[in-house]
Protein backbone atom coordinates (compact mmCIF):
# COMPACT_ATOMS: atom_id res chain seq x y z
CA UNK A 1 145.90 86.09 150.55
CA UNK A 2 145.92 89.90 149.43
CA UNK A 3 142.79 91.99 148.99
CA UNK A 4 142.55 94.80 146.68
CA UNK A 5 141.14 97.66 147.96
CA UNK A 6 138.33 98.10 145.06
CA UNK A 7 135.61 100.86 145.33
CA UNK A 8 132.29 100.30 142.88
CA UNK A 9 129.67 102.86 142.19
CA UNK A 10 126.63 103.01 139.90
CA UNK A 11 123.82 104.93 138.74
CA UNK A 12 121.32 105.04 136.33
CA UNK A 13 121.15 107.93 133.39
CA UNK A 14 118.02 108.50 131.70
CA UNK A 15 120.11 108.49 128.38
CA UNK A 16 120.99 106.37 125.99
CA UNK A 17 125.23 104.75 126.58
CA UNK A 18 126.68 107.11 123.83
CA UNK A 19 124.85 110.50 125.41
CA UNK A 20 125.76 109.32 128.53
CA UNK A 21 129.13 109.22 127.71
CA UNK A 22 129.14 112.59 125.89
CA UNK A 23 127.74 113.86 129.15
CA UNK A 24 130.23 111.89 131.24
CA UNK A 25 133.61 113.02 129.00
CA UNK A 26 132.33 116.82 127.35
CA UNK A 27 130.00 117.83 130.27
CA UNK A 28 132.33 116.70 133.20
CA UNK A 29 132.18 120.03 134.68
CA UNK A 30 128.86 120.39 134.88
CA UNK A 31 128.30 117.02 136.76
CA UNK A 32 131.63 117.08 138.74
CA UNK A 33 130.79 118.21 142.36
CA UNK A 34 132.63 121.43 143.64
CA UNK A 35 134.12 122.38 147.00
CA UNK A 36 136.61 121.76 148.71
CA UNK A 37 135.74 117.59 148.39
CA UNK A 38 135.97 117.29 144.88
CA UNK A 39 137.91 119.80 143.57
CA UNK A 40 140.97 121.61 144.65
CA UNK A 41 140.96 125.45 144.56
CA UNK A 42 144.42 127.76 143.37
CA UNK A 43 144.72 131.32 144.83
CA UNK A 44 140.87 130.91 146.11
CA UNK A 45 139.54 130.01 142.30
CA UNK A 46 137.97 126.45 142.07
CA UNK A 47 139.03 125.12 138.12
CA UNK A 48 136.72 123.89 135.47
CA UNK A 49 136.57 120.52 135.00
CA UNK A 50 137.40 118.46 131.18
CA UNK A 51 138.40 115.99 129.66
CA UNK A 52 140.90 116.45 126.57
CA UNK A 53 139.24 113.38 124.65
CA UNK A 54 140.68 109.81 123.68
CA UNK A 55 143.14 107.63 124.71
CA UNK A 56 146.32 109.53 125.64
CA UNK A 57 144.12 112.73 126.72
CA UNK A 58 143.60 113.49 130.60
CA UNK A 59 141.24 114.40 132.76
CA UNK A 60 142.20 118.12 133.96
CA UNK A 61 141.25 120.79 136.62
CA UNK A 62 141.94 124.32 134.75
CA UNK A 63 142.77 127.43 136.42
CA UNK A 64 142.85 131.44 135.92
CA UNK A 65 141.26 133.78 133.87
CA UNK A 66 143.10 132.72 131.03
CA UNK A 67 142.65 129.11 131.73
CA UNK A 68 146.16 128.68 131.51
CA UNK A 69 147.17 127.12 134.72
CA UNK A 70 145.73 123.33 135.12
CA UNK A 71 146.17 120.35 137.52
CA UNK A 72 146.53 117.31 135.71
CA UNK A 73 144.21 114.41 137.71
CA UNK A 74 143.69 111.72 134.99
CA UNK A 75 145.37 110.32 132.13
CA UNK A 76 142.62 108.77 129.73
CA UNK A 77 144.31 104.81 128.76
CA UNK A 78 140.95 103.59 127.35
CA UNK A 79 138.49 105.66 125.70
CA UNK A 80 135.09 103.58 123.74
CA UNK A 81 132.37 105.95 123.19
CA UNK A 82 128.86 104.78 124.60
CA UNK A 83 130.63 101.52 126.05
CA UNK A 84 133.89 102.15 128.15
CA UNK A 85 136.69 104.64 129.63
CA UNK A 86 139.78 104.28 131.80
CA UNK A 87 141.68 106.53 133.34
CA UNK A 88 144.64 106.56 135.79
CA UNK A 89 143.51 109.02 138.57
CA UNK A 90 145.91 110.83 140.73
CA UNK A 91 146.08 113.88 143.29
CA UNK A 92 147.71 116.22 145.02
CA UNK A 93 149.32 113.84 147.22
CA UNK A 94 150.93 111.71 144.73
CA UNK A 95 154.03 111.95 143.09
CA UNK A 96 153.85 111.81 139.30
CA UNK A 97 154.24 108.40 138.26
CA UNK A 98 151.70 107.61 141.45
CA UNK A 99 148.14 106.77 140.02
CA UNK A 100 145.28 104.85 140.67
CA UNK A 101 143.12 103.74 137.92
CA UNK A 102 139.13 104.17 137.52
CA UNK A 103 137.19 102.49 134.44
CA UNK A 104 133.64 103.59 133.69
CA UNK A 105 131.13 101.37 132.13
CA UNK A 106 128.54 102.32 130.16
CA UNK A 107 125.25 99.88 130.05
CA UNK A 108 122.19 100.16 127.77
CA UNK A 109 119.51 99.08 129.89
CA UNK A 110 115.50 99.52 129.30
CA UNK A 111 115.21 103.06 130.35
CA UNK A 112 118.72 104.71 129.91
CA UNK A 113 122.22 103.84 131.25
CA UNK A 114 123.87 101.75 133.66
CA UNK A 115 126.84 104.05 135.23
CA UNK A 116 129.67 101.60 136.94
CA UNK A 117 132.90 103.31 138.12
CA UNK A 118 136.11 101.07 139.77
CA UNK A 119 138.14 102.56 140.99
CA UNK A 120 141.63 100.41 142.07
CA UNK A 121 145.04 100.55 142.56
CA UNK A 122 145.45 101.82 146.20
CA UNK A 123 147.27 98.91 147.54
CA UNK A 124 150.27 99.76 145.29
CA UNK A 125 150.81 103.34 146.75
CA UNK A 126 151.16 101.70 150.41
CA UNK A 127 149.12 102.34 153.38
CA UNK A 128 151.46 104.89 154.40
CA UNK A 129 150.93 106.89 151.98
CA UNK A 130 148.54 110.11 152.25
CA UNK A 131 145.80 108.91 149.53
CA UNK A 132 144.57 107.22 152.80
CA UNK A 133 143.94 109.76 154.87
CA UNK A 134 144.73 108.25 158.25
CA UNK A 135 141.72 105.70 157.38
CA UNK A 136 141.83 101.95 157.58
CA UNK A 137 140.91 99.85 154.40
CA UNK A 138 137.32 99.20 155.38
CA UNK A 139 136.86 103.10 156.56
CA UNK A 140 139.02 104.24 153.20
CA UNK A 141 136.77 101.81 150.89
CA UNK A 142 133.40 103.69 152.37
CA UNK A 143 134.50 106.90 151.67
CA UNK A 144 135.82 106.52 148.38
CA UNK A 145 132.50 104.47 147.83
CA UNK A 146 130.61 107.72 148.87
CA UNK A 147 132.54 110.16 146.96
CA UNK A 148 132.23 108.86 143.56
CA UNK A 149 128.30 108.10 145.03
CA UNK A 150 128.05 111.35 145.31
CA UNK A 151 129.26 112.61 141.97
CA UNK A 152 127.05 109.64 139.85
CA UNK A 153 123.87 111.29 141.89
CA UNK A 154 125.21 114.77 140.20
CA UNK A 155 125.98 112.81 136.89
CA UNK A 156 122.13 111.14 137.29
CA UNK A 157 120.88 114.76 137.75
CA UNK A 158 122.15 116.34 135.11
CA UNK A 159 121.06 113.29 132.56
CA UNK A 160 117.73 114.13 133.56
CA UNK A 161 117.76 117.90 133.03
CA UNK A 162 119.91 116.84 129.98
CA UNK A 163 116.63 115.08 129.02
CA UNK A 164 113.83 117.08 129.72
């Protein structure tokens, strides 16, 4: 018997599922964590984080002055305002047609949002390969778990300044 290597994540947004999503998709960069953890960095710069919106746009990490350079890290297969996304999610250590995916939920619950990201797909790429980092399953699972913990915290935050 296989198991997928599956890494869940949630939070709760003080905002209703469709600003949630608005702040999830048009306000990624203000939620997305930086450094050297969650964002890569050309010549020094760190990029601004966006999404290009609906299904066939990506997730990107833009570059330069001009914002002409950009790092393609998600292509968006899924996109239902207030209720769903999915995106396959690369990096820099896979080759193009590598890619994980990650599908976001969006929840109405009694005082906001319920937050749920997936994030699958690693058993395809092989444990050999360098999305692992040297880490077992179990060890691999916990950090991805705390990464995206991590960036739902940020996402949390700004909902609430987003409220008040």
């Amino acid at each position: 018997m296989s198991l997928e290597t599956r890494v869940r994540a949630l939070t709760t947004v003080p905002l209703d599922p469709d600003e949630t999503f608005t702040l999830f998709t048009e306000a990624v960069d203000r939620w997305w964590r930086r450094g050297p953890r969650f964002r890569a960095a050309i010549d020094g710069q760190e990029g601004v984080m966006r999404f290009e919106a609906g299904e066939g746009g990506r997730l990107l990490e833009v570059y330069g002055s001009g914002r002409d350079e950009c790092f393609e890290l998600g292509r968006i297969v899924a996109w239902e305002p207030g209720k769903r996304l999915v995106f396959l999610m690369g990096g820099r250590d896979f080759a193009d047609e590598e890619w994980t995916e990650v599908e976001v939920r969006f929840e109405g619950i009694d005082k906001g949002t319920r937050v749920t990201i997936e994030h699958y797909g690693f058993d395809e790429l092989g444990m050999d390969h360098g999305v692992w980092h040297g880490q077992g399953r179990e060890a691999f699972i916990g950090s991805m778990g705390l990464w995206w913990g991590d960036l739902l915290v940020s996402l949390r935050s700004a909902g609430t300044r987003a409220r008040d």
